[in-house]
C-alpha atoms as a PDB file:
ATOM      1  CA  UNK A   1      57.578 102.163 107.770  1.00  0.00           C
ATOM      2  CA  UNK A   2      58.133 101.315 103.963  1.00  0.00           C
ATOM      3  CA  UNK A   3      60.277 103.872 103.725  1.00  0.00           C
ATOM      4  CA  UNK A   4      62.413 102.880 106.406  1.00  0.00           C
ATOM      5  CA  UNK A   5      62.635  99.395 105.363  1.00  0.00           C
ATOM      6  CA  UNK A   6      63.384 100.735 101.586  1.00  0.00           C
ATOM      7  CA  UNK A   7      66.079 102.746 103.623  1.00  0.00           C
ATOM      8  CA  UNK A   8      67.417  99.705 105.343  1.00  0.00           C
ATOM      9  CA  UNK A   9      67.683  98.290 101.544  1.00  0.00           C
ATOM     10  CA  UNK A  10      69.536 100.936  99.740  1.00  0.00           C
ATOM     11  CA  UNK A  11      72.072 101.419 102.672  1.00  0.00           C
ATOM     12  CA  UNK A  12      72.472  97.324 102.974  1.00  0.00           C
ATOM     13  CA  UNK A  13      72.774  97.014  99.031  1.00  0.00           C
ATOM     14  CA  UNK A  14      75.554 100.330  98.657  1.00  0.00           C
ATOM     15  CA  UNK A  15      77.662  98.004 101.225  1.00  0.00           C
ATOM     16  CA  UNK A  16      76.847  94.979  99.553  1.00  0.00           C
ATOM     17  CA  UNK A  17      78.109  96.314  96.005  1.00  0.00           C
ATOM     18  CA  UNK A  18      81.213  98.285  97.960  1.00  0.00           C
ATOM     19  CA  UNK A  19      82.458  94.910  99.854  1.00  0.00           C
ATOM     20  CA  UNK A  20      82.166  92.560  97.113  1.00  0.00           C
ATOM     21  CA  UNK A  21      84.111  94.981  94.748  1.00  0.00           C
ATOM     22  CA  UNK A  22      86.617  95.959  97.195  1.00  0.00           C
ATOM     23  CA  UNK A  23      86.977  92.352  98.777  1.00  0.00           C
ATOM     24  CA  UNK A  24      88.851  91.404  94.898  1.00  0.00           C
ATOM     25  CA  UNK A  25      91.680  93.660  96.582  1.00  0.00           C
ATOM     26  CA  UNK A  26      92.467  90.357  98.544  1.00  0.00           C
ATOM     27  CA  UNK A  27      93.280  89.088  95.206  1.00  0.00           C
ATOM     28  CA  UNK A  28      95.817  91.888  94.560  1.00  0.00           C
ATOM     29  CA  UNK A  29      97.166  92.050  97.736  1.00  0.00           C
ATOM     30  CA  UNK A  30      98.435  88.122  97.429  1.00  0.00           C
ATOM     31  CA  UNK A  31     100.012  88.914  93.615  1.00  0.00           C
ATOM     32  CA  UNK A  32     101.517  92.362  94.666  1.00  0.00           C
ATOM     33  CA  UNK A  33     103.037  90.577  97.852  1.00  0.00           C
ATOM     34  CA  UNK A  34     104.155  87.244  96.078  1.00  0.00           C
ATOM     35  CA  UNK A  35     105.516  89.453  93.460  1.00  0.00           C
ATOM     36  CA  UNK A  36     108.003  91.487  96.076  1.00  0.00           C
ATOM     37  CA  UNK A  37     108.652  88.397  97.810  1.00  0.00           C
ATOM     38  CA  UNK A  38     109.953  86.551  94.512  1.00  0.00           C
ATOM     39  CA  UNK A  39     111.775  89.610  93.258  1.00  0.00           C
ATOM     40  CA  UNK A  40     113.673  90.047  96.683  1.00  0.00           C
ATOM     41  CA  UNK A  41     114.837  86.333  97.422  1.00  0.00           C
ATOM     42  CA  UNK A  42     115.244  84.730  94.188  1.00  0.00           C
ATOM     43  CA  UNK A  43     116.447  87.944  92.127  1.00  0.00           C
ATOM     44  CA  UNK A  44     117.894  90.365  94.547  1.00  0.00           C
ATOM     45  CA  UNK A  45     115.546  93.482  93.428  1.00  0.00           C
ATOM     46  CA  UNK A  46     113.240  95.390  95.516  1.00  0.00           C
ATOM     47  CA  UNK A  47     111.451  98.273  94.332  1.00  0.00           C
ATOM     48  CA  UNK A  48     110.117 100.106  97.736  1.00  0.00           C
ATOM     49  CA  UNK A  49     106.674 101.273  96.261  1.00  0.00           C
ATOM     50  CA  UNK A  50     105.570  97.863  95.754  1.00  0.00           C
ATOM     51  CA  UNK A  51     106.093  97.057  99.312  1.00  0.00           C
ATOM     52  CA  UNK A  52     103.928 100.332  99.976  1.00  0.00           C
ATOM     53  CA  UNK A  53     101.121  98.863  97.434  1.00  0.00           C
ATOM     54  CA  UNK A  54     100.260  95.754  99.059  1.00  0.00           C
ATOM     55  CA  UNK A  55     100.267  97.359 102.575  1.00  0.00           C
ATOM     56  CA  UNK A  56      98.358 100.302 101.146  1.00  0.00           C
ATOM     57  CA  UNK A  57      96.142  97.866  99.292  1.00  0.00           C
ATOM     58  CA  UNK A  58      95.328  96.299 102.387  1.00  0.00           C
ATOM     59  CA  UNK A  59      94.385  99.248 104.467  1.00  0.00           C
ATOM     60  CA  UNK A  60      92.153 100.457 101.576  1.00  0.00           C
ATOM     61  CA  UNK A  61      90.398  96.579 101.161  1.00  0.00           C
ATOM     62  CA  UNK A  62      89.678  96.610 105.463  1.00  0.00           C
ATOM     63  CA  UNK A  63      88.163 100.096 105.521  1.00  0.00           C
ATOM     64  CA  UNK A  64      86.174  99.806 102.876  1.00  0.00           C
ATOM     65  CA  UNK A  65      85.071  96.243 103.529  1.00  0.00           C
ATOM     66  CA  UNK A  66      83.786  97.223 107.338  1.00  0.00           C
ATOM     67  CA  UNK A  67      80.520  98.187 106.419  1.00  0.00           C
ATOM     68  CA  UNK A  68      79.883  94.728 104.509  1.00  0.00           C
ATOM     69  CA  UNK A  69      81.221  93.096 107.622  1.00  0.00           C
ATOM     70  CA  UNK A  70      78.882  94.899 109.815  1.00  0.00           C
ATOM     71  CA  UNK A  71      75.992  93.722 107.147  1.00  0.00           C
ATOM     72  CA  UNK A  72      76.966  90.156 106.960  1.00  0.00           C
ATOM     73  CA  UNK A  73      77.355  89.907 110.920  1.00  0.00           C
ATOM     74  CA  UNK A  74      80.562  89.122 110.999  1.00  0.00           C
ATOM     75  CA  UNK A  75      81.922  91.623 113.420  1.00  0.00           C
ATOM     76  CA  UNK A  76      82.854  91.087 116.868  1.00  0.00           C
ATOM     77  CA  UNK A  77      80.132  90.622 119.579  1.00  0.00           C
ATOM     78  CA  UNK A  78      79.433  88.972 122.457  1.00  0.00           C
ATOM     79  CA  UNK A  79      77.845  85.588 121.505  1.00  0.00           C
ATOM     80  CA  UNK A  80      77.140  84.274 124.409  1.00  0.00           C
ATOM     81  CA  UNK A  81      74.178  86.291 125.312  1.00  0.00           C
ATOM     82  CA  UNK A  82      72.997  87.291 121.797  1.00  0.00           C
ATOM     83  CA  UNK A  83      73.075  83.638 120.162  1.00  0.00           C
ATOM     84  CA  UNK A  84      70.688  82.097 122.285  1.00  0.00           C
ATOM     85  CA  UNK A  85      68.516  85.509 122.433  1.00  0.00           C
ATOM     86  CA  UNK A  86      64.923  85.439 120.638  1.00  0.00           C
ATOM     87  CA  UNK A  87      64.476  88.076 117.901  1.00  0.00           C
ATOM     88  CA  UNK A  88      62.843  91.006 119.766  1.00  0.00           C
ATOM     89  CA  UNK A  89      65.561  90.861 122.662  1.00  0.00           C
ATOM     90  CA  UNK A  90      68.385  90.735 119.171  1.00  0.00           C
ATOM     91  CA  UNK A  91      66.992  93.614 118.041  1.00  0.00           C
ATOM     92  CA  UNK A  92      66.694  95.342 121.002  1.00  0.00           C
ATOM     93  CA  UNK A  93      70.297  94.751 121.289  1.00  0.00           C
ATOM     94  CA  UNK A  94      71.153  95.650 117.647  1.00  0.00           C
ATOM     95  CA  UNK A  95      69.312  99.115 118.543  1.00  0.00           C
ATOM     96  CA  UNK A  96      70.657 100.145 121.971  1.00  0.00           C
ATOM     97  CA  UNK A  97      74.531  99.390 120.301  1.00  0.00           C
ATOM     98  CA  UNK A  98      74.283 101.328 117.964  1.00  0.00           C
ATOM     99  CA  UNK A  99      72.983 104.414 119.844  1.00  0.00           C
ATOM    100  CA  UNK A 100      75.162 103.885 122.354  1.00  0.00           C
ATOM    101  CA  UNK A 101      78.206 102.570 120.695  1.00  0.00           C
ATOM    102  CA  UNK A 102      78.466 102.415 117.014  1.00  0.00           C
ATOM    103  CA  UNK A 103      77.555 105.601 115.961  1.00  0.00           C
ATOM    104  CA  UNK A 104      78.920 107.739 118.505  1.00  0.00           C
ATOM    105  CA  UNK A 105      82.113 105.767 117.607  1.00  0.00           C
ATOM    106  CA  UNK A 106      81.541 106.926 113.784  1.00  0.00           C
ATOM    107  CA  UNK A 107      81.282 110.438 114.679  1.00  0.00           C
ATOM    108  CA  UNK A 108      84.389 110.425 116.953  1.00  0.00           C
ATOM    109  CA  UNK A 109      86.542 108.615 113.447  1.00  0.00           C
ATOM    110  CA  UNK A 110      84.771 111.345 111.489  1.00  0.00           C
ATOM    111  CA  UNK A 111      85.846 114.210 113.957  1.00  0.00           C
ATOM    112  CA  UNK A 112      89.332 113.381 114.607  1.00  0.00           C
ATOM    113  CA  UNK A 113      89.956 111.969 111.256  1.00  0.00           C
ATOM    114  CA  UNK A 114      88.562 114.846 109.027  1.00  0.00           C
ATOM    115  CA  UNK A 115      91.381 117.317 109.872  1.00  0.00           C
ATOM    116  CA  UNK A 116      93.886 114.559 109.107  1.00  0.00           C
ATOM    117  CA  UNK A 117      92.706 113.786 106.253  1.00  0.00           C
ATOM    118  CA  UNK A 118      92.472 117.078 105.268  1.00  0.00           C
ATOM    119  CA  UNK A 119      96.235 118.397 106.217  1.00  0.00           C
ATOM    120  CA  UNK A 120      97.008 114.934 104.005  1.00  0.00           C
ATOM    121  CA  UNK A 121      95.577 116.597 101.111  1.00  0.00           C
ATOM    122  CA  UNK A 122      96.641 119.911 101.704  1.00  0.00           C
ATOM    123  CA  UNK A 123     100.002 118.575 100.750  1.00  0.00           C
ATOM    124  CA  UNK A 124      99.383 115.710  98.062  1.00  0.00           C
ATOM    125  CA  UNK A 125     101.145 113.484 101.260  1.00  0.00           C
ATOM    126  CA  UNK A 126     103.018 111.293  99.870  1.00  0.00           C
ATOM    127  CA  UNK A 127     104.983 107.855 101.508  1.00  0.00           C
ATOM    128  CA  UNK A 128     107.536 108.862 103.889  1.00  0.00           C
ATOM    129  CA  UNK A 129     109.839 106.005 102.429  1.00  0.00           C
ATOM    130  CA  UNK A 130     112.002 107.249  99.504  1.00  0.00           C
ATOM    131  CA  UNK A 131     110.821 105.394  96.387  1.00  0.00           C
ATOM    132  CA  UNK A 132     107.611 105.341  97.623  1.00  0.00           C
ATOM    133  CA  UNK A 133     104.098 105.106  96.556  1.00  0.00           C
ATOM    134  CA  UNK A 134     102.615 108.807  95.766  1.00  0.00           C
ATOM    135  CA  UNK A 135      99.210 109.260  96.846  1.00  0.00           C
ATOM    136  CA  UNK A 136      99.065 108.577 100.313  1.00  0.00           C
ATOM    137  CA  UNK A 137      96.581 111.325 101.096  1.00  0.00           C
ATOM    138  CA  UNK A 138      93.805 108.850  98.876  1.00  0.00           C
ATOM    139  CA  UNK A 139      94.251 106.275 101.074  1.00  0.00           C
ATOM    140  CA  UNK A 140      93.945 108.486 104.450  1.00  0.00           C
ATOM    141  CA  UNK A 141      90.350 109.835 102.438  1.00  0.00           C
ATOM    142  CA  UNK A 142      89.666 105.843 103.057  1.00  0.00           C
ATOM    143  CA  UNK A 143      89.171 106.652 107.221  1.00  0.00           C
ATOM    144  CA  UNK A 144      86.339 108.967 106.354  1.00  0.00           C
ATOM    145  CA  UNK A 145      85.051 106.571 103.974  1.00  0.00           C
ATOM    146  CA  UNK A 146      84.924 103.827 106.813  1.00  0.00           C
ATOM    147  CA  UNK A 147      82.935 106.070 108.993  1.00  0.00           C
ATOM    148  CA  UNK A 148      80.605 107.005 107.020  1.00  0.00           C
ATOM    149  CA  UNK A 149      80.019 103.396 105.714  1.00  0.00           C
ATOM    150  CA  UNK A 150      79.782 102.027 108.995  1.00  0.00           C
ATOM    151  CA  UNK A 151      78.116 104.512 110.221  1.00  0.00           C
ATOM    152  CA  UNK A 152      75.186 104.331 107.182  1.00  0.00           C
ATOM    153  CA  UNK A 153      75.060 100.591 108.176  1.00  0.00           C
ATOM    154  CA  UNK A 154      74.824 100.862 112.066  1.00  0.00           C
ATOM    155  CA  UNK A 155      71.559 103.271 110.734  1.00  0.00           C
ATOM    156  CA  UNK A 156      70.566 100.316 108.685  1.00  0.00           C
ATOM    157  CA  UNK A 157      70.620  97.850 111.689  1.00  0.00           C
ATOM    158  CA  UNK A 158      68.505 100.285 113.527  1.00  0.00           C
ATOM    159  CA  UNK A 159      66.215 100.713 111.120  1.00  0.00           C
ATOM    160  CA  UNK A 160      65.863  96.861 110.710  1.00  0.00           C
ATOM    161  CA  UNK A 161      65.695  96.581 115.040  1.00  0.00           C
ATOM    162  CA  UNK A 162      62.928  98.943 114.495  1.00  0.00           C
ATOM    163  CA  UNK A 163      61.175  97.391 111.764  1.00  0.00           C
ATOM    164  CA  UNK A 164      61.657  93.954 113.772  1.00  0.00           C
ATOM    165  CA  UNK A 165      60.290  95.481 116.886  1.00  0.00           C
ATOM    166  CA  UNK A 166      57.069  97.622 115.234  1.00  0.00           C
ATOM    167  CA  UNK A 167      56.189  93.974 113.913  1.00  0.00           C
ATOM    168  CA  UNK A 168      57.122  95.181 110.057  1.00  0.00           C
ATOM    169  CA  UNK A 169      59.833  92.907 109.341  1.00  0.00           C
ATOM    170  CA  UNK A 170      58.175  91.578 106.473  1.00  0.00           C
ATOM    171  CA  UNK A 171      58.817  94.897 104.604  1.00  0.00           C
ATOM    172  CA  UNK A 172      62.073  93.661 104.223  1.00  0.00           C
ATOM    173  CA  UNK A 173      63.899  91.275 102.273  1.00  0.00           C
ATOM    174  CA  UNK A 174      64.206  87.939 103.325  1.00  0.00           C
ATOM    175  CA  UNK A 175      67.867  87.978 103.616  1.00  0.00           C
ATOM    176  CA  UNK A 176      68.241  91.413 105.733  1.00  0.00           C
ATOM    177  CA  UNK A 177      65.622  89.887 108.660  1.00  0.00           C
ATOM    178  CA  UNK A 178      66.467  88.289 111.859  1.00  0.00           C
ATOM    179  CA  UNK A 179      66.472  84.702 111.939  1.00  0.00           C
ATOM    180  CA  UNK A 180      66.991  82.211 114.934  1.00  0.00           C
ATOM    181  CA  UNK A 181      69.274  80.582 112.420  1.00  0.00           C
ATOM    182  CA  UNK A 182      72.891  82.287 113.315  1.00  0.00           C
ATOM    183  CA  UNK A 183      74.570  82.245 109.906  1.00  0.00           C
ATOM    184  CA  UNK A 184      71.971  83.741 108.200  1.00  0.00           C
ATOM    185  CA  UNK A 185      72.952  86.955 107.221  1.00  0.00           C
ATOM    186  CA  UNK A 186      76.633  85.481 106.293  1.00  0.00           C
ATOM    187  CA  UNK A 187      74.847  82.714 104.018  1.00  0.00           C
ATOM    188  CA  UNK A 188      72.603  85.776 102.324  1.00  0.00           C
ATOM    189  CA  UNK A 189      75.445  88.016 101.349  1.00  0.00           C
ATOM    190  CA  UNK A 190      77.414  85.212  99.393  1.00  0.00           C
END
């Protein structure tokens, strides 16, 4: 069981470190957009691979950011029966949608994305717009990247349910347990 909880950890940290780096390209998405916005209605420029960067930039911060989502709770779910839940019957839930949903959803992005992905770099795809930003086929590599991230933290959440349900929740850090208290896990990651 300690090595599932230091499991749980490492997988919860990697998404940690990933969404707080890649939540700064928030930052650049406002300056890239402000910038295109100025240039087009108060100088009468437009330069189409900056249009392509903060669109691109966006795509790149959501992927990459899903994982930390999925660690901080804030994804979509049904609140109405799991708010109110005690922790065994949470857990239970974490468990069973994961198997059931979550990671056969990862595989499913992983299979139909891979060859994708791959013709995309085959090619050195580039934006279909002329002007455009090169490098497309890095940010298509960014689908594979949000699989796999999700995916290693839908293991993580099992792993905790697990933990939570064997009774060896203390072999976790405080901030990755179940708590009755609902913003827990948000007020942890900050």
């Amino acid at each position: 069981m300690r090595a599932l909880a230091a499991v749980v950890t490492a997988i919860s940290a990697l998404n940690r470190v990933i969404g707080q780096v890649f939540s700064w390209l928030a930052l650049g998405i406002v300056v890239v957009c402000f910038t295109v916005v100025v240039q087009r209605y108060v100088f009468a420029i437009s330069y189409v691979w900056m249009q392509d960067l903060y669109i691109w930039l966006n795509g790149a911060m959501f992927t990459a950011v899903a994982g930390f989502a999925l660690l901080r709770d804030d994804h979509v779910r049904v609140d109405i029966f799991y708010r109110p839940a005690p922790i065994p019957r949470k857990a239970l839930i974490d468990l069973i949608g994961v198997a059931v949903f979550l990671l056969p959803f990862c595989v499913v992005v992983l299979v139909y994305g891979m060859p994708f992905v791959q013709r995309s770099w085959s090619y050195y795809e580039a934006s279909a717009n002329v002007g455009g930003m090169p490098g497309l086929f890095i940010l298509k590599s960014f689908i594979i990247g949000f699989a796999v991230l999700v995916g290693l933290q839908g293991l993580a959440l099992a792993g905790r349910a697990i933990l939570t349900l064997a009774g060896r929740d203390g072999l976790l850090p405080e901030r990755l347990r179940y708590s009755l208290k609902t913003d827990h896990l948000t007020e942890a990651a900050e």
